[in-house]
Protein backbone atom coordinates (compact mmCIF):
# COMPACT_ATOMS: atom_id res chain seq x y z
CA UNK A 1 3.26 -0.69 -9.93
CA UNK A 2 0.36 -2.24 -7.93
CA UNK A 3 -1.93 -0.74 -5.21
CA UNK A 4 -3.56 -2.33 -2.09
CA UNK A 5 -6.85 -0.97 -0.87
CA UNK A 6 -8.16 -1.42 2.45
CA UNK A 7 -11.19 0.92 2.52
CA UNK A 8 -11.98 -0.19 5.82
CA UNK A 9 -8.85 1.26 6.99
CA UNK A 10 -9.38 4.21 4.07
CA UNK A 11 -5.88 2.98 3.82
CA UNK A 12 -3.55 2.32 -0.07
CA UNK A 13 -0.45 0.93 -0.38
CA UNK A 14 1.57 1.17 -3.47
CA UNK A 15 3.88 -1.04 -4.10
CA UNK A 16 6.92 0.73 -6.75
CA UNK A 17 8.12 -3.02 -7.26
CA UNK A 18 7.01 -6.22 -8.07
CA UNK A 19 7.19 -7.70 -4.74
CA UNK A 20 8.13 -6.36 -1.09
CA UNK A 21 10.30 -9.63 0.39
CA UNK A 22 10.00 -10.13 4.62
CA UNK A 23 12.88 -7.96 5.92
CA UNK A 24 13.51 -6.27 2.74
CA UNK A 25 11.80 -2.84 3.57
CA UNK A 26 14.40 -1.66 6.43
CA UNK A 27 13.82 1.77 6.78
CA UNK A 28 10.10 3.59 7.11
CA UNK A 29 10.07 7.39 6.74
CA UNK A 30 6.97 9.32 7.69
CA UNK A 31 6.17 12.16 4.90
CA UNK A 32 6.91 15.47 6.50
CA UNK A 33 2.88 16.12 6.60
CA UNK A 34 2.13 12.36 7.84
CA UNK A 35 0.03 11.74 5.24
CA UNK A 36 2.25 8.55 4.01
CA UNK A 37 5.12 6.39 5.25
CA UNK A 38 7.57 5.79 2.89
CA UNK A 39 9.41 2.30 2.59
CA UNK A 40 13.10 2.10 1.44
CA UNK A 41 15.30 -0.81 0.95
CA UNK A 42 19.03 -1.15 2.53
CA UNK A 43 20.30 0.92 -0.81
CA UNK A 44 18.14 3.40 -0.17
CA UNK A 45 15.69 2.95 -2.98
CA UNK A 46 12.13 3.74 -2.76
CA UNK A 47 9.74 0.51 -2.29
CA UNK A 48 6.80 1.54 -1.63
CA UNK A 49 4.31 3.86 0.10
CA UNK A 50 1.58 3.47 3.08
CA UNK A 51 -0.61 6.15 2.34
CA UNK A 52 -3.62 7.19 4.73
CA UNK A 53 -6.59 8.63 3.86
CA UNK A 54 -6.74 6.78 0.56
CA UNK A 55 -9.85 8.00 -0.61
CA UNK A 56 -9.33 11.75 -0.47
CA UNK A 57 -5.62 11.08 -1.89
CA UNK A 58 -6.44 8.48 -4.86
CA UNK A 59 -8.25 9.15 -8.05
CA UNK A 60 -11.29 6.85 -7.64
CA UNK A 61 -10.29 4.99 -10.86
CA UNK A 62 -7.03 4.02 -9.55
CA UNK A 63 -9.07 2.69 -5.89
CA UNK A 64 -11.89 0.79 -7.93
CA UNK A 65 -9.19 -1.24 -9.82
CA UNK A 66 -6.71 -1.52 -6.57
CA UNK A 67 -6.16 -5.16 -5.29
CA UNK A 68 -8.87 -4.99 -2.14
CA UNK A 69 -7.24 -6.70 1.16
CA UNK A 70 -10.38 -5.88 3.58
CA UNK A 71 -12.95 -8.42 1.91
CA UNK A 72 -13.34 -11.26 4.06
CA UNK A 73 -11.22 -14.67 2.68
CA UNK A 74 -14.47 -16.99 0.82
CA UNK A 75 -14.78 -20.56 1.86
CA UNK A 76 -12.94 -23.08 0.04
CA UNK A 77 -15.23 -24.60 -2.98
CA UNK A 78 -17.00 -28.09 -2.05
């Protein structure tokens, strides 16, 4: 398992496999209390989940060691 964290967004996503390949997630279903979208390959199995409102859903553990995506890229080294 590995988790994204955009805190910008206050937005997670947990990946339930290694790797999520273009195309591969086919289906999206919103959690009945549209907290989360749920992504599901063509067999039906679970891939991963969008989850909003990270920080009130997330222990803060699991956020601090989350893969960050909203840091801005840093210059190449000289």
């Amino acid at each position: 398992m590995r988790v994204e964290y955009d805190a910008m967004a206050n937005m997670a996503y947990i990946y339930l496999v290694d790797s999520i390949a273009p195309g591969e997630a086919v289906r999206q279903v919103p959690a009945e209390d549209d907290t989360a979208i749920l992504d599901y390959d063509s067999h039906g199995r679970l891939l991963g989940i969008e989850l909003f409102s990270a920080r009130r859903r997330l222990h803060p553990e699991l956020l601090a060691s989350a893969e960050r995506i909203d840091r801005e890229p840093r210059p190449p080294s000289p």
